[in-house]
Protein backbone atom coordinates (compact mmCIF):
# COMPACT_ATOMS: atom_id res chain seq x y z
CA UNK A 1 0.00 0.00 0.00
CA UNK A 2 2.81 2.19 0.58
CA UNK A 3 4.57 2.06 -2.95
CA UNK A 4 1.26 2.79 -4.33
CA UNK A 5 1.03 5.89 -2.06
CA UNK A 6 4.62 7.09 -2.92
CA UNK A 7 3.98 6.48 -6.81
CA UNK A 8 1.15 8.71 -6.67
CA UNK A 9 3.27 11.31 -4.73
CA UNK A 10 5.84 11.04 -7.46
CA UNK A 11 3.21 11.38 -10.23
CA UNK A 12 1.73 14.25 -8.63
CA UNK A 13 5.43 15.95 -7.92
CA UNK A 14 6.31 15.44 -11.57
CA UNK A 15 3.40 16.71 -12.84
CA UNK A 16 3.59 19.85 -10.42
CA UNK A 17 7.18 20.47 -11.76
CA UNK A 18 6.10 20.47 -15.75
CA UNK A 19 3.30 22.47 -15.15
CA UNK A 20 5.44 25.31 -13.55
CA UNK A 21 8.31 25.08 -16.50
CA UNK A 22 5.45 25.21 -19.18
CA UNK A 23 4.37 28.58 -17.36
CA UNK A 24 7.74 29.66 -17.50
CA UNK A 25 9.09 28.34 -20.64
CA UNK A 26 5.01 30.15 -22.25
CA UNK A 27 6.21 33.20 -20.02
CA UNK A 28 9.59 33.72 -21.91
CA UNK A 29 8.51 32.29 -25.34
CA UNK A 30 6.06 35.34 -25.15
CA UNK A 31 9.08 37.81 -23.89
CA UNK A 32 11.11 36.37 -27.02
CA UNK A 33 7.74 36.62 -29.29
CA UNK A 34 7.75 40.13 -28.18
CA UNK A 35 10.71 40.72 -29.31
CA UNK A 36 10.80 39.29 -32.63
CA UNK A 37 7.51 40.80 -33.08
CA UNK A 38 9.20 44.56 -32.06
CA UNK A 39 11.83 44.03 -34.27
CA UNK A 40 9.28 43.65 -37.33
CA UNK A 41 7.72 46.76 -35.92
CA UNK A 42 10.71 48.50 -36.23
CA UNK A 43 11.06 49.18 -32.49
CA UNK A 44 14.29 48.56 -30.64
CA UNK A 45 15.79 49.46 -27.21
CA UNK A 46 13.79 49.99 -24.63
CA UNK A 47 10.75 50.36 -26.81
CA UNK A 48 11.32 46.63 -28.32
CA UNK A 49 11.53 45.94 -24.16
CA UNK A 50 8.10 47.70 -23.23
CA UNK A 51 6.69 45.72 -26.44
CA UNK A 52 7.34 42.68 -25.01
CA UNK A 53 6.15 42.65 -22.04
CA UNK A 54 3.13 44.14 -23.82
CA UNK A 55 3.00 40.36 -25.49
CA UNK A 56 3.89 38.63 -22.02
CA UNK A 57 1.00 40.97 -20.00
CA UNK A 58 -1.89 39.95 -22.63
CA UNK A 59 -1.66 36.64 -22.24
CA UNK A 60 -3.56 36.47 -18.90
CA UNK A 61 -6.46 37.46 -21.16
CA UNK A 62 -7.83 33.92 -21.86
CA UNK A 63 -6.74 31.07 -21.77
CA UNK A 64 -4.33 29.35 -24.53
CA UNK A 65 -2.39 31.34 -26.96
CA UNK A 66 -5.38 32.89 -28.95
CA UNK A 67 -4.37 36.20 -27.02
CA UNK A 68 -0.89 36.47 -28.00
CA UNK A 69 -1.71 35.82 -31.38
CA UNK A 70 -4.37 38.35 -31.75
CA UNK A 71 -2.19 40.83 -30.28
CA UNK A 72 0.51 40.53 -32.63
CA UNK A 73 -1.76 40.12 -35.81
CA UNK A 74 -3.51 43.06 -34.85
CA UNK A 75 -0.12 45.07 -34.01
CA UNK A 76 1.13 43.73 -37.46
CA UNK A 77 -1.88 45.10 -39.49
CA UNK A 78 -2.12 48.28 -38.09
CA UNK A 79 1.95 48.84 -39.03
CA UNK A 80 1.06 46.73 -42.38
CA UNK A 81 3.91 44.15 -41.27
CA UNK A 82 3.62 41.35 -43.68
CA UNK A 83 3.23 38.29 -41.69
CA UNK A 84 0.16 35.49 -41.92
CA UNK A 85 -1.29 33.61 -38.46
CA UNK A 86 0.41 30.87 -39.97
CA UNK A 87 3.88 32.79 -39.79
CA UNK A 88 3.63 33.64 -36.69
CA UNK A 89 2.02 30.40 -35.56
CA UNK A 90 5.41 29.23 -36.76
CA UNK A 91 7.20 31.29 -35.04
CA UNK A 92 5.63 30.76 -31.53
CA UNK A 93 5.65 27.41 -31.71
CA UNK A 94 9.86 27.62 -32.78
CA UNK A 95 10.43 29.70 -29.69
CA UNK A 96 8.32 27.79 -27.56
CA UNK A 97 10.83 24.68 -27.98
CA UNK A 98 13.59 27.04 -27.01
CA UNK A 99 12.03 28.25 -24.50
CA UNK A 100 11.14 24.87 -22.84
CA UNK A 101 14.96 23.71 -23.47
CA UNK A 102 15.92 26.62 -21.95
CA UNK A 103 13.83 25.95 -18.70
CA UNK A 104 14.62 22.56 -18.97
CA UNK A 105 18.74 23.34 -18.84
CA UNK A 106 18.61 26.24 -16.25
């Protein structure tokens, strides 16, 4: 009864850890979306800074990534930036594996 007990504990210890890297690992994809993004925009310093935590801050709107997205898109078409969903789909779901490896390694 007591190895059941303890596996349980371990599953629910695990599954507290990878829930808190995903939040940070979402938390600094969106910093380095934000950037990318404010680069596009033509914004650097600490302009390209304030954008992105713009892009980390409206992500507590809902849940999922629908947020960030629309936030972008909509900052892209009203500076007519080029760039589909699907590009930027792309490119939050490229920095999201960095981001995770880099939670994953620090």
């Amino acid at each position: 009864m007591t190895s059941m007990k303890d596996r349980e504990e371990g599953f629910e210890r695990k599954f507290a850890i990878d829930e808190e890297q995903r939040f940070r690992a979402t938390a600094r994809r969106n910093r380095m979306l934000g950037l990318w993004a404010a680069e596009k925009l033509g914004k650097s310093g600490a302009d390209a800074d304030a954008y992105a935590k713009e892009v980390v801050v409206s992500d507590i709107e809902e849940a999922g990534d629908h947020d960030v997205l629309r936030k972008v898109k909509g900052d892209f078409e009203a500076a007519g930036v080029d760039q589909s969903e699907h590009q930027i789909r792309r490119t939050m779901d490229e920095l999201m594996a960095q981001a995770l490896e880099q939670v994953r390694n620090s």
